[in-house]
PDB file of N, CA and C in Angstrom:
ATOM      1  N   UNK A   1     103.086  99.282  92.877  1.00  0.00           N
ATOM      2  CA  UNK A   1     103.150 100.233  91.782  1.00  0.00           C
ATOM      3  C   UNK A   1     101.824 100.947  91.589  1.00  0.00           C
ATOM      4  N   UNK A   2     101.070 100.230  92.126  1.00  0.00           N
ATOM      5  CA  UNK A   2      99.229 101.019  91.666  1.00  0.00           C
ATOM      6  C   UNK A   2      98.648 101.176  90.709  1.00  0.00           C
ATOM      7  N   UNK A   3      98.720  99.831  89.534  1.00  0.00           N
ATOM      8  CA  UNK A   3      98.797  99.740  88.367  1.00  0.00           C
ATOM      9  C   UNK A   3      97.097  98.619  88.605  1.00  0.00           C
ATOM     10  N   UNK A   4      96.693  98.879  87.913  1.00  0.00           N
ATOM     11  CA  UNK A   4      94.886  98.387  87.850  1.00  0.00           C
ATOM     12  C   UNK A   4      95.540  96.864  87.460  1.00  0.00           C
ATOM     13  N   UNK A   5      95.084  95.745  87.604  1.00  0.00           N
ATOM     14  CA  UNK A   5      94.729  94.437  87.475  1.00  0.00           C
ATOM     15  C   UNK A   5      93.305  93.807  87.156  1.00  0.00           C
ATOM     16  N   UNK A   6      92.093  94.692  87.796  1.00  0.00           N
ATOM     17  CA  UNK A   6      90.832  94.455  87.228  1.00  0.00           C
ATOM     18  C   UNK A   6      89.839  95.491  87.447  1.00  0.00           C
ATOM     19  N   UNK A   7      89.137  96.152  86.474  1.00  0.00           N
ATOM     20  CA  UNK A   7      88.211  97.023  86.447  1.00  0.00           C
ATOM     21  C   UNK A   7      87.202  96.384  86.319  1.00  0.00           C
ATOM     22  N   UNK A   8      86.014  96.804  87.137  1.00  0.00           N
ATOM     23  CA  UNK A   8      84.120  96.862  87.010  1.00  0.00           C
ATOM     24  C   UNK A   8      83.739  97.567  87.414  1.00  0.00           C
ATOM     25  N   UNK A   9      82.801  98.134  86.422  1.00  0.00           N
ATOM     26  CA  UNK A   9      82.015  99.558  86.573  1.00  0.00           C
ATOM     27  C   UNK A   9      80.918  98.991  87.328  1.00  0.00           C
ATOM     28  N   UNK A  10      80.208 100.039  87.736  1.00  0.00           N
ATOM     29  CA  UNK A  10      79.003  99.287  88.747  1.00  0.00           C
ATOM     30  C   UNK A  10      77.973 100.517  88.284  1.00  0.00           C
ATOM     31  N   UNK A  11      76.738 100.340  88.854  1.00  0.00           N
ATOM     32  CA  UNK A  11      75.653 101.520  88.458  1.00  0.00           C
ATOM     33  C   UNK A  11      76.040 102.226  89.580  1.00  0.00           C
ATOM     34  N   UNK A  12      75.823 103.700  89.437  1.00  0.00           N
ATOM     35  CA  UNK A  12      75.849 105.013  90.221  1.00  0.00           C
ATOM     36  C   UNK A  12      75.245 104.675  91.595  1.00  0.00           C
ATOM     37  N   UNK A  13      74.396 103.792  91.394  1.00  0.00           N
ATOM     38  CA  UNK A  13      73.341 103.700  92.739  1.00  0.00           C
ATOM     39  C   UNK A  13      73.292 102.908  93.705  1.00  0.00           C
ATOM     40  N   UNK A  14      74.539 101.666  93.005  1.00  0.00           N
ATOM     41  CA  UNK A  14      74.710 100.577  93.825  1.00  0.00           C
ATOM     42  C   UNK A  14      75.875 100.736  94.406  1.00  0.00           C
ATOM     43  N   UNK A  15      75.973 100.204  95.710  1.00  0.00           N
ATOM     44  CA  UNK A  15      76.654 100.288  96.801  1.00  0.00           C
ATOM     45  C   UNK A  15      78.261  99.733  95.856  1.00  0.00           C
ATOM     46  N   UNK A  16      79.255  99.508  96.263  1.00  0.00           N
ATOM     47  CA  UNK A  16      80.675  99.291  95.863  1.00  0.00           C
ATOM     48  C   UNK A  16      81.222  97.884  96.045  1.00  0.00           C
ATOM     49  N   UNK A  17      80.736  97.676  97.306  1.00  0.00           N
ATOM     50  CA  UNK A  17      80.909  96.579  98.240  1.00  0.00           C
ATOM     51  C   UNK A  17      79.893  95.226  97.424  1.00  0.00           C
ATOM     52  N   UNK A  18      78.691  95.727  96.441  1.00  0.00           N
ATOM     53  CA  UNK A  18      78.016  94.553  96.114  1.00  0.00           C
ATOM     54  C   UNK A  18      78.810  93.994  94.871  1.00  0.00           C
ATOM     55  N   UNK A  19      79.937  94.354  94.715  1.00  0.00           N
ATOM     56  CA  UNK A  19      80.994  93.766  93.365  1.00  0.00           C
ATOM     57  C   UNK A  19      81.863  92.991  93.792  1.00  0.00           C
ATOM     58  N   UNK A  20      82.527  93.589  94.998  1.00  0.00           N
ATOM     59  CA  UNK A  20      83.739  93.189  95.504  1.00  0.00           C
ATOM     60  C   UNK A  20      83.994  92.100  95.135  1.00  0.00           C
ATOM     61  N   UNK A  21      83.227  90.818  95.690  1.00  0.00           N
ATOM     62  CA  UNK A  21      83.220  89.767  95.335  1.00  0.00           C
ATOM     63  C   UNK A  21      83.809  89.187  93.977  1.00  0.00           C
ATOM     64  N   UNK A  22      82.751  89.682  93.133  1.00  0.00           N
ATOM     65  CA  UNK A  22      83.331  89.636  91.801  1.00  0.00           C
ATOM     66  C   UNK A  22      84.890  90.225  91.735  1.00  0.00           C
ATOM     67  N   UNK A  23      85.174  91.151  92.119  1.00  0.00           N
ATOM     68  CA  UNK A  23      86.555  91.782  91.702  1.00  0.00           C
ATOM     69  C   UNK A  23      87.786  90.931  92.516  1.00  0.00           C
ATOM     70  N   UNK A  24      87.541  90.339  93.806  1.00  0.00           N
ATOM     71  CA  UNK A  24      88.518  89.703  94.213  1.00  0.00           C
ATOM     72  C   UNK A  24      88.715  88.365  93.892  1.00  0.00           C
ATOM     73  N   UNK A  25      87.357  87.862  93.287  1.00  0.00           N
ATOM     74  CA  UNK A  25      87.754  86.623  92.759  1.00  0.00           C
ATOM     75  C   UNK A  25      88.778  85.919  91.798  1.00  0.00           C
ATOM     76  N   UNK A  26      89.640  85.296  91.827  1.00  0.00           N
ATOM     77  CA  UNK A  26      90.843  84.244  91.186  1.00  0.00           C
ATOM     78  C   UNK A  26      91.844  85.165  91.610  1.00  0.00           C
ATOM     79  N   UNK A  27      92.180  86.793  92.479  1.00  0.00           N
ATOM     80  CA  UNK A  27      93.329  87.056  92.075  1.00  0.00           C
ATOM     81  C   UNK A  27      94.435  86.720  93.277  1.00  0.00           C
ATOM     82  N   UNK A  28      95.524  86.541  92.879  1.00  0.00           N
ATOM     83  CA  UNK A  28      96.547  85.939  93.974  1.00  0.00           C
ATOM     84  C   UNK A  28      97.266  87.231  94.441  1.00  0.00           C
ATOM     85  N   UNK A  29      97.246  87.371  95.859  1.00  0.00           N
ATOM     86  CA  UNK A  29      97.638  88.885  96.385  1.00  0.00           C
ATOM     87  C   UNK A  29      97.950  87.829  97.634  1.00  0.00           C
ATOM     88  N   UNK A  30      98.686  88.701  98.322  1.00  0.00           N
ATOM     89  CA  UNK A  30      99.255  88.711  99.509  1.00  0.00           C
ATOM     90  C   UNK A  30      97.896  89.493 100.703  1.00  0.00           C
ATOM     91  N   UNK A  31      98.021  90.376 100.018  1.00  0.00           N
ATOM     92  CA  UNK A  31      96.934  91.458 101.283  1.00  0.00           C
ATOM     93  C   UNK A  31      96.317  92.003 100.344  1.00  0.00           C
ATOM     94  N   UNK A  32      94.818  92.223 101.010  1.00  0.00           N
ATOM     95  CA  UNK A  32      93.522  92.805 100.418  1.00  0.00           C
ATOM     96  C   UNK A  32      93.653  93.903 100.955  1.00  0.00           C
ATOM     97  N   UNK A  33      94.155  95.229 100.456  1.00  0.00           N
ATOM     98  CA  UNK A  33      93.597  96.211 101.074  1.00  0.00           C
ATOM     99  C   UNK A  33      92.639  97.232 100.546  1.00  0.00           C
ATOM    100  N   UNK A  34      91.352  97.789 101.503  1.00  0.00           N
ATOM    101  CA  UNK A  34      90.420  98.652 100.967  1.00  0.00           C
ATOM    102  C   UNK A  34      90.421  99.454 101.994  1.00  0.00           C
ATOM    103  N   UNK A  35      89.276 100.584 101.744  1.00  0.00           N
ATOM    104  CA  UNK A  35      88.601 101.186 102.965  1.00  0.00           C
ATOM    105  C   UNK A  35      87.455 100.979 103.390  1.00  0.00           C
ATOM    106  N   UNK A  36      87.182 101.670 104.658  1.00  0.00           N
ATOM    107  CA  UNK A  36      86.313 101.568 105.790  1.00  0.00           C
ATOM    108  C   UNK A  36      84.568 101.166 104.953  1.00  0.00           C
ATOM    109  N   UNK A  37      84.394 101.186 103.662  1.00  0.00           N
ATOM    110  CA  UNK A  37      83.669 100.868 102.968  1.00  0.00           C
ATOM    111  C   UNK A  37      83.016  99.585 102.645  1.00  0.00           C
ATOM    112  N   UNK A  38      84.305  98.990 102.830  1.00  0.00           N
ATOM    113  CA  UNK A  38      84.445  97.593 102.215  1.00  0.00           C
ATOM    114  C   UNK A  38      84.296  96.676 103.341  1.00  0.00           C
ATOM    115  N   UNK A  39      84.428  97.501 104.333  1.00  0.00           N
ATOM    116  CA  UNK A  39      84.117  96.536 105.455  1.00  0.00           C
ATOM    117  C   UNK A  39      82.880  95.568 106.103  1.00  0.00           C
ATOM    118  N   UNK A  40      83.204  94.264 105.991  1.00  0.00           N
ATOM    119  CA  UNK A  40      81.597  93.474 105.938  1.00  0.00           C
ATOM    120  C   UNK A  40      82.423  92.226 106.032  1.00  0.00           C
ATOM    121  N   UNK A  41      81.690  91.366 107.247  1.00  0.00           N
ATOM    122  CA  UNK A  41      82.161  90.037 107.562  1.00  0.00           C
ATOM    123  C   UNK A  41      82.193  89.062 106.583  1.00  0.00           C
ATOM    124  N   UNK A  42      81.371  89.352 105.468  1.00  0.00           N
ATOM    125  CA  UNK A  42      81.327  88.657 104.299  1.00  0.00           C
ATOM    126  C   UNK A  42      82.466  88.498 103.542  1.00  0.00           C
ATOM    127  N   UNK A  43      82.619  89.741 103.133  1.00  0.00           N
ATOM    128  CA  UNK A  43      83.878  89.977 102.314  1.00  0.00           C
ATOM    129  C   UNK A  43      84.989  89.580 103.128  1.00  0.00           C
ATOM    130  N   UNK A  44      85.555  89.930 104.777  1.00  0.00           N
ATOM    131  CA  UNK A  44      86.691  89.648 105.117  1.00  0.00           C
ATOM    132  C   UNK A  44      86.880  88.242 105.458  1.00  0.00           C
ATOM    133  N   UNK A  45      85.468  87.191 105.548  1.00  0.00           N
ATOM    134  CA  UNK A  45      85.804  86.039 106.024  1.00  0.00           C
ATOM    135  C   UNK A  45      86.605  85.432 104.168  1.00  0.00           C
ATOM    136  N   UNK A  46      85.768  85.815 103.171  1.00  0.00           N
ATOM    137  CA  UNK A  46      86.038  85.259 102.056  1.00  0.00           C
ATOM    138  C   UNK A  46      87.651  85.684 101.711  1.00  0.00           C
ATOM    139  N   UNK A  47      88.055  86.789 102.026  1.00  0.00           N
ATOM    140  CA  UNK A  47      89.801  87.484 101.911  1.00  0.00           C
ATOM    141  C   UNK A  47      90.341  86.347 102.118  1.00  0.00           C
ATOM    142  N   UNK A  48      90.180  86.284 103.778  1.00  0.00           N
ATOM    143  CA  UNK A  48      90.685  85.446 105.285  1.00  0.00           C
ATOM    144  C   UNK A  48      90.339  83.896 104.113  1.00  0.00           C
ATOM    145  N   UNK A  49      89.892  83.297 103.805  1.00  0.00           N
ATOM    146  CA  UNK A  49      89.698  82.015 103.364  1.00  0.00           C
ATOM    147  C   UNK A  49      90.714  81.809 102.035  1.00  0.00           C
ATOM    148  N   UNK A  50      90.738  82.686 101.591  1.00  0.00           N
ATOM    149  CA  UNK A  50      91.394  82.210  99.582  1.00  0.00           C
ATOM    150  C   UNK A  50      93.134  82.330 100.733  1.00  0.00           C
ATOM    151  N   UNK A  51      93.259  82.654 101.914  1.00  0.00           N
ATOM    152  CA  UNK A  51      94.790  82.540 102.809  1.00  0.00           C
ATOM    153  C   UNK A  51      95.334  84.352 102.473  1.00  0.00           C
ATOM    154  N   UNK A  52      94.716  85.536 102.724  1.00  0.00           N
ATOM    155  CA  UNK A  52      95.070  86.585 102.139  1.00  0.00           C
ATOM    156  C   UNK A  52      94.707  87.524 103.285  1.00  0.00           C
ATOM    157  N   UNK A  53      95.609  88.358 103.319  1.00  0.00           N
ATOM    158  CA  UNK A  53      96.176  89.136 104.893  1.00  0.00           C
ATOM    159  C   UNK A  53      94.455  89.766 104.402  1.00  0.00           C
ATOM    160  N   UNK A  54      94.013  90.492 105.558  1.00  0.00           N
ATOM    161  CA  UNK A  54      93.057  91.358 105.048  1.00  0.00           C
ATOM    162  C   UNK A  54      93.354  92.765 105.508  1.00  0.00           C
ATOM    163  N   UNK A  55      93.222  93.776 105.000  1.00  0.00           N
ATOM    164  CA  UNK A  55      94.043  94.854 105.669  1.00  0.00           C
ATOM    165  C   UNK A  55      92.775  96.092 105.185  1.00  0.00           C
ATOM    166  N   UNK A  56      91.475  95.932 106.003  1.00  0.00           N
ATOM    167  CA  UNK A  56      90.523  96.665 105.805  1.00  0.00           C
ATOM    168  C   UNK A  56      90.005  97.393 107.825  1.00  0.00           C
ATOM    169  N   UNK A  57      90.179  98.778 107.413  1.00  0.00           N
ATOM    170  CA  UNK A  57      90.040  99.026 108.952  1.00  0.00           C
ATOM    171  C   UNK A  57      88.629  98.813 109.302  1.00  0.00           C
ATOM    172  N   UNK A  58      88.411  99.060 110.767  1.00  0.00           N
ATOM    173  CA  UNK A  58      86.823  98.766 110.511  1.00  0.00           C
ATOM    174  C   UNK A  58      86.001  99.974 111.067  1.00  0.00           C
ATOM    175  N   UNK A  59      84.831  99.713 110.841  1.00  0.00           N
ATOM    176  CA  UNK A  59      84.077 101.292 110.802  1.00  0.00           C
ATOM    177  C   UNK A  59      83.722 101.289 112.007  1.00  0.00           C
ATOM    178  N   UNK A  60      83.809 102.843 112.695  1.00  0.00           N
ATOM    179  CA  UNK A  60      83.735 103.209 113.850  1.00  0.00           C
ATOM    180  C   UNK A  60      82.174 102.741 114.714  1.00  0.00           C
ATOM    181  N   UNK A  61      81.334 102.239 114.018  1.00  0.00           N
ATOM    182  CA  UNK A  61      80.188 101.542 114.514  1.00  0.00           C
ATOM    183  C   UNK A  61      80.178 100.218 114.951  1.00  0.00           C
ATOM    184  N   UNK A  62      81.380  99.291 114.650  1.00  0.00           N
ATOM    185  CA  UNK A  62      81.528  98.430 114.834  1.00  0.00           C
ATOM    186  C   UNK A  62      81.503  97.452 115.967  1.00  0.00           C
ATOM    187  N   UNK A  63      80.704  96.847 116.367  1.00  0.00           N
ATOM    188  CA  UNK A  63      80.573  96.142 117.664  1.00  0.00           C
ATOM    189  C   UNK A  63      81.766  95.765 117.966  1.00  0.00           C
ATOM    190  N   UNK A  64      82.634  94.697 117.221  1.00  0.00           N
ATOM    191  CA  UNK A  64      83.634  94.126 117.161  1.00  0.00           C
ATOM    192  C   UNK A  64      84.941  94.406 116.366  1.00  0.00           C
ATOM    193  N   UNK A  65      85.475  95.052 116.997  1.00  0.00           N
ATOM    194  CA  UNK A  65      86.295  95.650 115.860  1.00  0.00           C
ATOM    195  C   UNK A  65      87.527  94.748 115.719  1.00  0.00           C
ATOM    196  N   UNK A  66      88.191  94.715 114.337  1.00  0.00           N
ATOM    197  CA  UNK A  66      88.872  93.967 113.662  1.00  0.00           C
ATOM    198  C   UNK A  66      89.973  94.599 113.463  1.00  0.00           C
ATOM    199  N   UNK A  67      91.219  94.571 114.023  1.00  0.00           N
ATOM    200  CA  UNK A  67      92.940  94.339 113.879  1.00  0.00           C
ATOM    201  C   UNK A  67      92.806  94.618 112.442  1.00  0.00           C
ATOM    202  N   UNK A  68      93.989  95.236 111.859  1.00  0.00           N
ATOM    203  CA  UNK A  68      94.266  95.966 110.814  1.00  0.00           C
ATOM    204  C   UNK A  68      95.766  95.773 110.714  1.00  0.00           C
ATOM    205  N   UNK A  69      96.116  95.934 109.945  1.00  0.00           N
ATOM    206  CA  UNK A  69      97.879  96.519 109.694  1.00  0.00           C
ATOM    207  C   UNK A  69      97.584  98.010 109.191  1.00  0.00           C
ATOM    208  N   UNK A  70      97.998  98.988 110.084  1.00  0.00           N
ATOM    209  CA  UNK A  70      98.209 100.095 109.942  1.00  0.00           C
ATOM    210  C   UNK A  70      99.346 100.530 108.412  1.00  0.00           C
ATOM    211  N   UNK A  71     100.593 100.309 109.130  1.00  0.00           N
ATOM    212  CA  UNK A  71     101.375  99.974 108.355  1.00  0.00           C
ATOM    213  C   UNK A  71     101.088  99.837 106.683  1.00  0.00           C
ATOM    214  N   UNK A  72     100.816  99.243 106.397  1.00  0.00           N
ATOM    215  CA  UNK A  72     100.360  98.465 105.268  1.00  0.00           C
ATOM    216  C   UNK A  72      99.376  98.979 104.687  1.00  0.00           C
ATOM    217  N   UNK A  73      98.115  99.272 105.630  1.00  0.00           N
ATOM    218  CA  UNK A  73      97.185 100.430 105.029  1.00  0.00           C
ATOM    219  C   UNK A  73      97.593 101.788 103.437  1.00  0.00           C
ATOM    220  N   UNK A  74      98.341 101.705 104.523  1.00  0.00           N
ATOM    221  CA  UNK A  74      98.734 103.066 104.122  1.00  0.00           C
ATOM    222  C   UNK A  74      99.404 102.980 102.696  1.00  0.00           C
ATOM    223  N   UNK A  75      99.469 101.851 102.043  1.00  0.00           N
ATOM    224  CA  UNK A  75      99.742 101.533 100.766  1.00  0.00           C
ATOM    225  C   UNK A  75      98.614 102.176  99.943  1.00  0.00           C
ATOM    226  N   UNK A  76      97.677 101.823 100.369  1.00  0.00           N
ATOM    227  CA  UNK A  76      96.346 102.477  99.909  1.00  0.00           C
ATOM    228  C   UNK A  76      96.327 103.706  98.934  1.00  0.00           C
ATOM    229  N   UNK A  77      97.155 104.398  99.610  1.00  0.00           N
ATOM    230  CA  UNK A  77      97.653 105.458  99.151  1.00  0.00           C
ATOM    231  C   UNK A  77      97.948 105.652  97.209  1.00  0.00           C
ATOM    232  N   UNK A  78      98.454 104.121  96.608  1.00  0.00           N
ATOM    233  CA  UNK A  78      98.490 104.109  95.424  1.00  0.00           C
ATOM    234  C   UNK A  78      97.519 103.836  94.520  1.00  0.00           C
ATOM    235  N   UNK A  79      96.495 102.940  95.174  1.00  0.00           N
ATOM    236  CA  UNK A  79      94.967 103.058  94.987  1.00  0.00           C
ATOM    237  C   UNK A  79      94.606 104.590  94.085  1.00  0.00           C
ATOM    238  N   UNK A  80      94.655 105.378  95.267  1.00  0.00           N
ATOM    239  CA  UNK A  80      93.636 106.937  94.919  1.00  0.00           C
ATOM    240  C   UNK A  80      94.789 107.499  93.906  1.00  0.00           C
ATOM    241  N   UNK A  81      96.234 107.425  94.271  1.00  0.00           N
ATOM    242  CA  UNK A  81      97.102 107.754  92.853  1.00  0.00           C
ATOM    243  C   UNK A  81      96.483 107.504  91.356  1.00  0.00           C
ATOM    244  N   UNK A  82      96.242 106.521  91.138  1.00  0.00           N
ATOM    245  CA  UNK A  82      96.015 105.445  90.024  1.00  0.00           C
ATOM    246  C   UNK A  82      94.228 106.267  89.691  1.00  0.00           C
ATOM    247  N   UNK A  83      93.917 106.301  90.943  1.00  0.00           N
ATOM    248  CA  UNK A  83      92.252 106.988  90.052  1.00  0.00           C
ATOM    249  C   UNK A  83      92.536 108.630  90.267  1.00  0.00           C
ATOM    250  N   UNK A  84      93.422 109.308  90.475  1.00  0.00           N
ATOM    251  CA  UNK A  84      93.831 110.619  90.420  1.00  0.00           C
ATOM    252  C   UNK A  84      94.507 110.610  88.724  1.00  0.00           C
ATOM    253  N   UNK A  85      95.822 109.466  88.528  1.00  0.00           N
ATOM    254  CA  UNK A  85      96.029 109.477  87.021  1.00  0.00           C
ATOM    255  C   UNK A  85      95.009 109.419  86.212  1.00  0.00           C
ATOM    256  N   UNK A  86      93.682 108.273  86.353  1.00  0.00           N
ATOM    257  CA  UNK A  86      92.568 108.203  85.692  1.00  0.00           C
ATOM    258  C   UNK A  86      91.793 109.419  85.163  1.00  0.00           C
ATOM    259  N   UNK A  87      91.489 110.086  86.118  1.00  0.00           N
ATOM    260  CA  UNK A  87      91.072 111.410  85.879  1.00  0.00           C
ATOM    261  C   UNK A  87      92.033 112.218  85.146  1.00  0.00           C
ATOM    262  N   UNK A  88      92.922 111.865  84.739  1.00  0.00           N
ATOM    263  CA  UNK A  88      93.439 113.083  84.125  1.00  0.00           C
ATOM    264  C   UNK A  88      93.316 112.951  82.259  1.00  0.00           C
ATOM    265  N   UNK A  89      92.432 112.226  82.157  1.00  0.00           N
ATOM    266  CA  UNK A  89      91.604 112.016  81.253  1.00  0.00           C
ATOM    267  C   UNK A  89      90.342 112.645  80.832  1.00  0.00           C
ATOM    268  N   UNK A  90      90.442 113.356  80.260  1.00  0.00           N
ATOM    269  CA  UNK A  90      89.111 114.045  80.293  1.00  0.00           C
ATOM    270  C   UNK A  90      87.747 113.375  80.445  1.00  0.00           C
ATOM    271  N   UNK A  91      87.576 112.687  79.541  1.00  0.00           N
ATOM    272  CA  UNK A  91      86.639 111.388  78.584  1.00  0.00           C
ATOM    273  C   UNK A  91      86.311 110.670  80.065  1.00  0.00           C
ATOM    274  N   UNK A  92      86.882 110.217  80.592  1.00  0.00           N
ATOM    275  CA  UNK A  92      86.816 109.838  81.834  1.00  0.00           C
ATOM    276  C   UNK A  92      86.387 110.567  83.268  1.00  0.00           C
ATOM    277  N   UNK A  93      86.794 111.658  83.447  1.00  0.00           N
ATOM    278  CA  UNK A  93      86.606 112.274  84.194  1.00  0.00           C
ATOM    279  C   UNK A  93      84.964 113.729  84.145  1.00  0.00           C
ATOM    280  N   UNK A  94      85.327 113.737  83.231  1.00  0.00           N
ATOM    281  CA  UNK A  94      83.388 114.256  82.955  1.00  0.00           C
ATOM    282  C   UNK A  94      82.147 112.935  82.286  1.00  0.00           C
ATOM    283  N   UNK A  95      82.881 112.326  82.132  1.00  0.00           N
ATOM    284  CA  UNK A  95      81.825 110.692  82.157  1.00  0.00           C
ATOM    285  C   UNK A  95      80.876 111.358  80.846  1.00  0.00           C
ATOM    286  N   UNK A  96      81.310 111.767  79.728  1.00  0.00           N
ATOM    287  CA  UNK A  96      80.524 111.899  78.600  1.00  0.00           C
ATOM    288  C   UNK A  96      79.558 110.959  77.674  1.00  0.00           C
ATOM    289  N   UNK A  97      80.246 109.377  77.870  1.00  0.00           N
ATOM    290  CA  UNK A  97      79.519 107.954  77.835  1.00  0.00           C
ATOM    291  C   UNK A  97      78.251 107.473  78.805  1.00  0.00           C
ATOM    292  N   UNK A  98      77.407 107.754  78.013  1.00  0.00           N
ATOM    293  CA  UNK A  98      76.251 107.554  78.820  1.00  0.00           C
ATOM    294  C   UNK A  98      75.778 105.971  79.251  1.00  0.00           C
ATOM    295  N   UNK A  99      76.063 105.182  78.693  1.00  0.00           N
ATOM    296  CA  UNK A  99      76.570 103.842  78.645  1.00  0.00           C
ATOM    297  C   UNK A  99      77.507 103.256  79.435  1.00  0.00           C
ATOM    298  N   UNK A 100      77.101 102.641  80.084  1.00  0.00           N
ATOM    299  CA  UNK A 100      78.330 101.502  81.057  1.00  0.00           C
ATOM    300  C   UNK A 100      79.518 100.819  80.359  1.00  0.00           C
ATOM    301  N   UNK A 101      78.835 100.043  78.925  1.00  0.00           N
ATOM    302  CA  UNK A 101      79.775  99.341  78.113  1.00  0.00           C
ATOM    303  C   UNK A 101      81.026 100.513  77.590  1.00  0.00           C
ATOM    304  N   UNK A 102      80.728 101.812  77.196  1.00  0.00           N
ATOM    305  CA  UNK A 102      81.154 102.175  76.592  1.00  0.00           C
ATOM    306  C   UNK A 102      82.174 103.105  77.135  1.00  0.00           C
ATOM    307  N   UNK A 103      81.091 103.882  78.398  1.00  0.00           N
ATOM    308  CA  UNK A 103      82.343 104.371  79.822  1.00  0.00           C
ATOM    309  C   UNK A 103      83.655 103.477  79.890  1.00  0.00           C
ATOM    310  N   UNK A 104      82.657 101.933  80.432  1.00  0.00           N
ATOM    311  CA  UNK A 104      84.111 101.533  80.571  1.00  0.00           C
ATOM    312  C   UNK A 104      85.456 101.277  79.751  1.00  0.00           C
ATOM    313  N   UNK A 105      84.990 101.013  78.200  1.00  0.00           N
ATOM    314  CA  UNK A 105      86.123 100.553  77.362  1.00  0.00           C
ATOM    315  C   UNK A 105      86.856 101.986  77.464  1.00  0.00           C
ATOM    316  N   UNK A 106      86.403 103.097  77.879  1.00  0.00           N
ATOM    317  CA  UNK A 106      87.395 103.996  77.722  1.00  0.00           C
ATOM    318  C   UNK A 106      88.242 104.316  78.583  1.00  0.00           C
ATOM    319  N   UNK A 107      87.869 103.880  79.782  1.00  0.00           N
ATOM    320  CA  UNK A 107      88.287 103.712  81.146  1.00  0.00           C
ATOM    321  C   UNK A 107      89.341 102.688  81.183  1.00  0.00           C
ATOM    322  N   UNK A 108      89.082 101.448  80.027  1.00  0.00           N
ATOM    323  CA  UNK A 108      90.267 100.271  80.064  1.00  0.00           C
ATOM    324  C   UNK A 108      91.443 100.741  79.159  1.00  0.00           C
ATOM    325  N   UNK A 109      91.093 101.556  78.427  1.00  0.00           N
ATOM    326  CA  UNK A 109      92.063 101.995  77.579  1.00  0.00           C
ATOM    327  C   UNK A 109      92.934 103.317  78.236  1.00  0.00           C
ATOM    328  N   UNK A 110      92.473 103.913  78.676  1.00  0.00           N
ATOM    329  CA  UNK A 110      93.100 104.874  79.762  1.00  0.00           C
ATOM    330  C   UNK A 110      94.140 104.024  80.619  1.00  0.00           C
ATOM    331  N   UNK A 111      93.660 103.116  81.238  1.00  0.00           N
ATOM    332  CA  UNK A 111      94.375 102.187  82.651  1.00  0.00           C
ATOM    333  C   UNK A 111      95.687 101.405  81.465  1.00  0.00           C
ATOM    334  N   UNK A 112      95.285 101.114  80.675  1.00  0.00           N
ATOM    335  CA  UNK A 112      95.899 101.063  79.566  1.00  0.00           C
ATOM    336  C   UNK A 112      97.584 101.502  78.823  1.00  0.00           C
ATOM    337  N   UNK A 113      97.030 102.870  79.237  1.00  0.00           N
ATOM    338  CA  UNK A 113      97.849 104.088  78.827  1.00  0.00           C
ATOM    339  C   UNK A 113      99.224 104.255  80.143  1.00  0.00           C
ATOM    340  N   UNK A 114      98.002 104.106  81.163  1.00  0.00           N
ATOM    341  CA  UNK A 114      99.003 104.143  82.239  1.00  0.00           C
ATOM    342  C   UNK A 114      99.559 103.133  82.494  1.00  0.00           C
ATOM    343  N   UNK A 115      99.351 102.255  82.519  1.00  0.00           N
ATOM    344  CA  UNK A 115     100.205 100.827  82.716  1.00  0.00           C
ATOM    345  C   UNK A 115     101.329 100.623  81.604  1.00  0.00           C
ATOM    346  N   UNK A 116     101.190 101.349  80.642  1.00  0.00           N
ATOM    347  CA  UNK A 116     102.519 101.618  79.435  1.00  0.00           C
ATOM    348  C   UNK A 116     103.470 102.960  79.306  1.00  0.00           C
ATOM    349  N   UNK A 117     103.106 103.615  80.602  1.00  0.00           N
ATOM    350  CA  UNK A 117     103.949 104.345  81.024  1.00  0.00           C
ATOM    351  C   UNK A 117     104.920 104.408  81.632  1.00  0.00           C
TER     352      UNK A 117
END
């Protein structure tokens, strides 16, 4: 459905990938899927361990490249839906909260909105 389960804001400057961790922790999924971003032996051994498909392609620099489900990828697709609905928030989408705490509560209440739609 592409309905948010857990939001964390991160600073502008820090990489995406240094949360992940935090964000995949306790949740029960079948398959992890991200993009070519997220890709890091770290993160996919930890997927691969909690028993969870990992379905992250890997970046074209890659010494060793890592099997994917194509297929399945392509779910992804509801991901960028879900932050395309987000944006259609104003408050959200010109980031008028100069504040992290405060960005985000508006950001949870938005995801909010959509998940009661």
């Amino acid at each position: 459905m592409g309905l948010p389960v857990r939001l964390i804001g991160t600073p502008g400057q820090r990489n995406d990938i240094a949360f992940a961790h935090d964000l995949i922790d306790g949740i029960n999924a079948e398959a992890a899927i991200a993009d070519k971003g997220y890709d890091a032996d770290h993160l996919a051994d930890r997927i691969a361990e909690a028993g969870v498909v990992v379905v992250i392609p890997p970046k074209r620099n890659r010494k060793v490249q890592r099997a994917y489900d194509a297929e399945l990828y392509k779910e992804r697709n509801r991901i960028e839906r879900f932050f395309n609905k987000l944006k259609q928030f104003r408050r959200v989408a010109t980031r008028y909260d100069k504040l992290l705490a405060n960005f985000m509560g508006f950001v949870k209440l938005a995801a909010i909105a959509i998940w009661l739609k």
